[in-house]
C-alpha atoms as a PDB file:
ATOM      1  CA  UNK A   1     -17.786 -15.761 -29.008  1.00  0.00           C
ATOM      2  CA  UNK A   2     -17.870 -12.530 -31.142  1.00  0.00           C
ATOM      3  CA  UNK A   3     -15.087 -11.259 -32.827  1.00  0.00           C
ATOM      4  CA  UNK A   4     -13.163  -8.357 -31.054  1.00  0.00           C
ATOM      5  CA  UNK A   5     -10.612  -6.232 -32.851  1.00  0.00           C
ATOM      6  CA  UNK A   6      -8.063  -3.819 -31.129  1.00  0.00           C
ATOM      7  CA  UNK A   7      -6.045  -1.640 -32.403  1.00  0.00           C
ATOM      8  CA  UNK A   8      -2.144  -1.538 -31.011  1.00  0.00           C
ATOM      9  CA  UNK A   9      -1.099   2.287 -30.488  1.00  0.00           C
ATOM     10  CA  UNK A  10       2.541   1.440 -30.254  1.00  0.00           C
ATOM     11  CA  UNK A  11       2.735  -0.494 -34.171  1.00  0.00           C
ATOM     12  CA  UNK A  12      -0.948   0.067 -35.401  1.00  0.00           C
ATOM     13  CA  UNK A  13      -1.348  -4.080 -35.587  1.00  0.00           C
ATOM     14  CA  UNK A  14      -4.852  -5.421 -35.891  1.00  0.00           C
ATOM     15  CA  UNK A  15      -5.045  -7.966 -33.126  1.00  0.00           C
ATOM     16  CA  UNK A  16      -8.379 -10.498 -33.463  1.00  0.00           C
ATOM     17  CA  UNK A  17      -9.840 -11.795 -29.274  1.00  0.00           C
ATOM     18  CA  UNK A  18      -6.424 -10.775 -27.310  1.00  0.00           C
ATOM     19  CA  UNK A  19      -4.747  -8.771 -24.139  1.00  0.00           C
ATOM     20  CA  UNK A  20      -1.424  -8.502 -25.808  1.00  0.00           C
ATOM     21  CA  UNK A  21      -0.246  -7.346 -29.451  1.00  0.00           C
ATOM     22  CA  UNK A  22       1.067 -10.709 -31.402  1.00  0.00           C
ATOM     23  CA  UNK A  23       3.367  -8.329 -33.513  1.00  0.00           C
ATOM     24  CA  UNK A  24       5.259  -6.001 -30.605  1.00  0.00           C
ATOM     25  CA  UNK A  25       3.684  -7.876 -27.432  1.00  0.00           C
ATOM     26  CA  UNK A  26       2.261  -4.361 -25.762  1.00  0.00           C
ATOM     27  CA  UNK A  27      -0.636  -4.835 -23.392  1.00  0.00           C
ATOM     28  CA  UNK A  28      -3.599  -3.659 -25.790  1.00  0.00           C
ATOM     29  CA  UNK A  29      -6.478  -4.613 -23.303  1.00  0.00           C
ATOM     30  CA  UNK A  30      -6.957  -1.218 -21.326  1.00  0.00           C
ATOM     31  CA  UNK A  31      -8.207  -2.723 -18.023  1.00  0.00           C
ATOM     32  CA  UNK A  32      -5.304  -5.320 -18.002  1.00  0.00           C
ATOM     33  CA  UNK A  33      -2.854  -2.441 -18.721  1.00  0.00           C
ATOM     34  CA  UNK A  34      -4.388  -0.131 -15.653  1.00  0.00           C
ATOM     35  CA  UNK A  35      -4.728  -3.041 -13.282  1.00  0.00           C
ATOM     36  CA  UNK A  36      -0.820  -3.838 -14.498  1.00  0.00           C
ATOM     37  CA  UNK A  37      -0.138  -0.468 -13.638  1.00  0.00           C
ATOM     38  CA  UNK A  38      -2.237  -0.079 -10.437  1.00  0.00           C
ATOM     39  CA  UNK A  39      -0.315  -3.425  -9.246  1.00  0.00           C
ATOM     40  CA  UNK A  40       3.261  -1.552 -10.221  1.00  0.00           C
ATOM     41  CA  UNK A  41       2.230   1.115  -8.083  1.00  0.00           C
ATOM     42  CA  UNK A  42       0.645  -0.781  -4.984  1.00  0.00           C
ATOM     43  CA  UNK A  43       4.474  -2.991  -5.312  1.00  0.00           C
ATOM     44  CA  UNK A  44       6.206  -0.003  -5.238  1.00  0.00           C
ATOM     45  CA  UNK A  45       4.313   1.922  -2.393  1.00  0.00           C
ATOM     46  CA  UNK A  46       4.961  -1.436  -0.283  1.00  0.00           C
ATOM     47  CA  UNK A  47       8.791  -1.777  -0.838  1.00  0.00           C
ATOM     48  CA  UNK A  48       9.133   1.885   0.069  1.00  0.00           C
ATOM     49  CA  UNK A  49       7.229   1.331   3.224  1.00  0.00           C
ATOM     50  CA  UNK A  50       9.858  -1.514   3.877  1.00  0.00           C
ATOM     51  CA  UNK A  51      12.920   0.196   3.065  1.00  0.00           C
ATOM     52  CA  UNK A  52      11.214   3.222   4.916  1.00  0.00           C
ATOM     53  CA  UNK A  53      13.750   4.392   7.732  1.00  0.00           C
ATOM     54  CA  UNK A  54      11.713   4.388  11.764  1.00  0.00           C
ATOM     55  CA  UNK A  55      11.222   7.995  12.573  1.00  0.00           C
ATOM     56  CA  UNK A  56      13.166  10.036  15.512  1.00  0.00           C
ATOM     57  CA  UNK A  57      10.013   8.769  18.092  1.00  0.00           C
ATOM     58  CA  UNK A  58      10.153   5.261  17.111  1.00  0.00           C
ATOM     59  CA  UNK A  59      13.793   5.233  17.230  1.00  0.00           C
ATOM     60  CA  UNK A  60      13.366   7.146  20.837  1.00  0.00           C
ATOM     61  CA  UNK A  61      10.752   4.491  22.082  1.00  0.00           C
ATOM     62  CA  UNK A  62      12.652   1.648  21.138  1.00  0.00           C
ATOM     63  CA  UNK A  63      16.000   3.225  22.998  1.00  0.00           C
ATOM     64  CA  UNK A  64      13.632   3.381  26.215  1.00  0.00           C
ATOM     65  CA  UNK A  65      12.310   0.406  26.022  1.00  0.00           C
ATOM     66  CA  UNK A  66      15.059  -1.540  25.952  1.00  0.00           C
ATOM     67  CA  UNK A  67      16.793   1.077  28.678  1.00  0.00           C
ATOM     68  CA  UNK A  68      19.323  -0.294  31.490  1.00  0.00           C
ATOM     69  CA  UNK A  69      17.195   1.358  34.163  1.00  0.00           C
ATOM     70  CA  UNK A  70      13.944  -0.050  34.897  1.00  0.00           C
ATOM     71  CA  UNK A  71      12.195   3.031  36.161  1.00  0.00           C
ATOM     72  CA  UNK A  72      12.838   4.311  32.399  1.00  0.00           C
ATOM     73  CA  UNK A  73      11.371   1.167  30.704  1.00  0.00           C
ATOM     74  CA  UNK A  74       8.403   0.762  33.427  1.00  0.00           C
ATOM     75  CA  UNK A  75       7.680   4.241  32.642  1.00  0.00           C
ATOM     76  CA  UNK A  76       8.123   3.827  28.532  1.00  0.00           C
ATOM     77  CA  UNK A  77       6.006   0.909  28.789  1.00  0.00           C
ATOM     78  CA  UNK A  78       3.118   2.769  30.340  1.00  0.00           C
ATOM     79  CA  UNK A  79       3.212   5.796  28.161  1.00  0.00           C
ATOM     80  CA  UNK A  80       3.820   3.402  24.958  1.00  0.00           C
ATOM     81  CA  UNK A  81       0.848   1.427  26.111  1.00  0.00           C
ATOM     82  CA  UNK A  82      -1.644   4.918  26.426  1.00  0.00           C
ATOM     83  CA  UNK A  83      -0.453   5.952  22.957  1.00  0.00           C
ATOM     84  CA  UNK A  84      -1.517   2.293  21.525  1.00  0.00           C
ATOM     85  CA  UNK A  85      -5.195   2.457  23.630  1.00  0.00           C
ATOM     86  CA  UNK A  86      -5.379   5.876  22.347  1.00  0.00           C
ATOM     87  CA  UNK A  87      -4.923   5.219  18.668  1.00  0.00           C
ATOM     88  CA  UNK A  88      -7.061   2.223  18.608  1.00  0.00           C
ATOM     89  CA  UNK A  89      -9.639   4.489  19.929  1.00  0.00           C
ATOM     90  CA  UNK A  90      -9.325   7.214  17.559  1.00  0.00           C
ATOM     91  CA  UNK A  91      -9.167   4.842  14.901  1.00  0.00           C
ATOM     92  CA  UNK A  92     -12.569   3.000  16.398  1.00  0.00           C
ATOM     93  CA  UNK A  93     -14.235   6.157  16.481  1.00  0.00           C
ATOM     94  CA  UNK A  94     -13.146   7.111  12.757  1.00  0.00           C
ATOM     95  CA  UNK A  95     -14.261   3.776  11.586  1.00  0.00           C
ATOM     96  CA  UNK A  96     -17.872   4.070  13.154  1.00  0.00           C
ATOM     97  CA  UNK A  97     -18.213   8.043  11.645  1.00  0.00           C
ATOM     98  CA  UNK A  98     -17.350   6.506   8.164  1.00  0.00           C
ATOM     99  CA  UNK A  99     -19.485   3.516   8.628  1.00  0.00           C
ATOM    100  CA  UNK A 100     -22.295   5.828   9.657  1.00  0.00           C
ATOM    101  CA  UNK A 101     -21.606   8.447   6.446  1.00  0.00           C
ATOM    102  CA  UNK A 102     -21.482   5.941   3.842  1.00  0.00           C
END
């Protein structure tokens, strides 16, 4: 195995075949560090999805759906059910134009 020396920006330590500085312990390896950081991000985009609040339409469709009257939810349930076939066909049709420009 060769020998590999890196630098540390944060304390200027010579560190000999490693990821992390042995003197302050920052990530020195710069594809560790950006896949560290891309993972921080990808985390963070997730947990905001979660804690993400349902918009006025989802809040709306769920209300019908669950109505008292079953005109309402029979009628909900169709109109949810052409916005789902819809979507799935948009998104089939955007697939196959990216499949076909790549």
């Amino acid at each position: 195995m060769s020998k590999h020396y890196i630098t540390c920006q944060k304390c200027k330590t010579e560190n000999l075949n490693s990821d992390y500085c042995v003197n302050c312990g920052e990530v020195i390896n710069l594809v560790l560090r950006r896949q560290l950081e891309q993972q921080k991000v990808t985390e963070e985009r997730i947990q905001k999805e979660i804690n993400a609040e349902p918009t006025k339409f989802e809040k709306f469709t769920r209300k019908m759906l669950k109505h008292q009257n079953p005109l309402i939810r029979i009628t909900a349930l169709i109109i949810h059910s052409i916005w789902i076939v819809g979507v799935s066909i948009m998104a089939g049709i955007a697939y196959i134009i990216g499949f076909i420009a790549a």
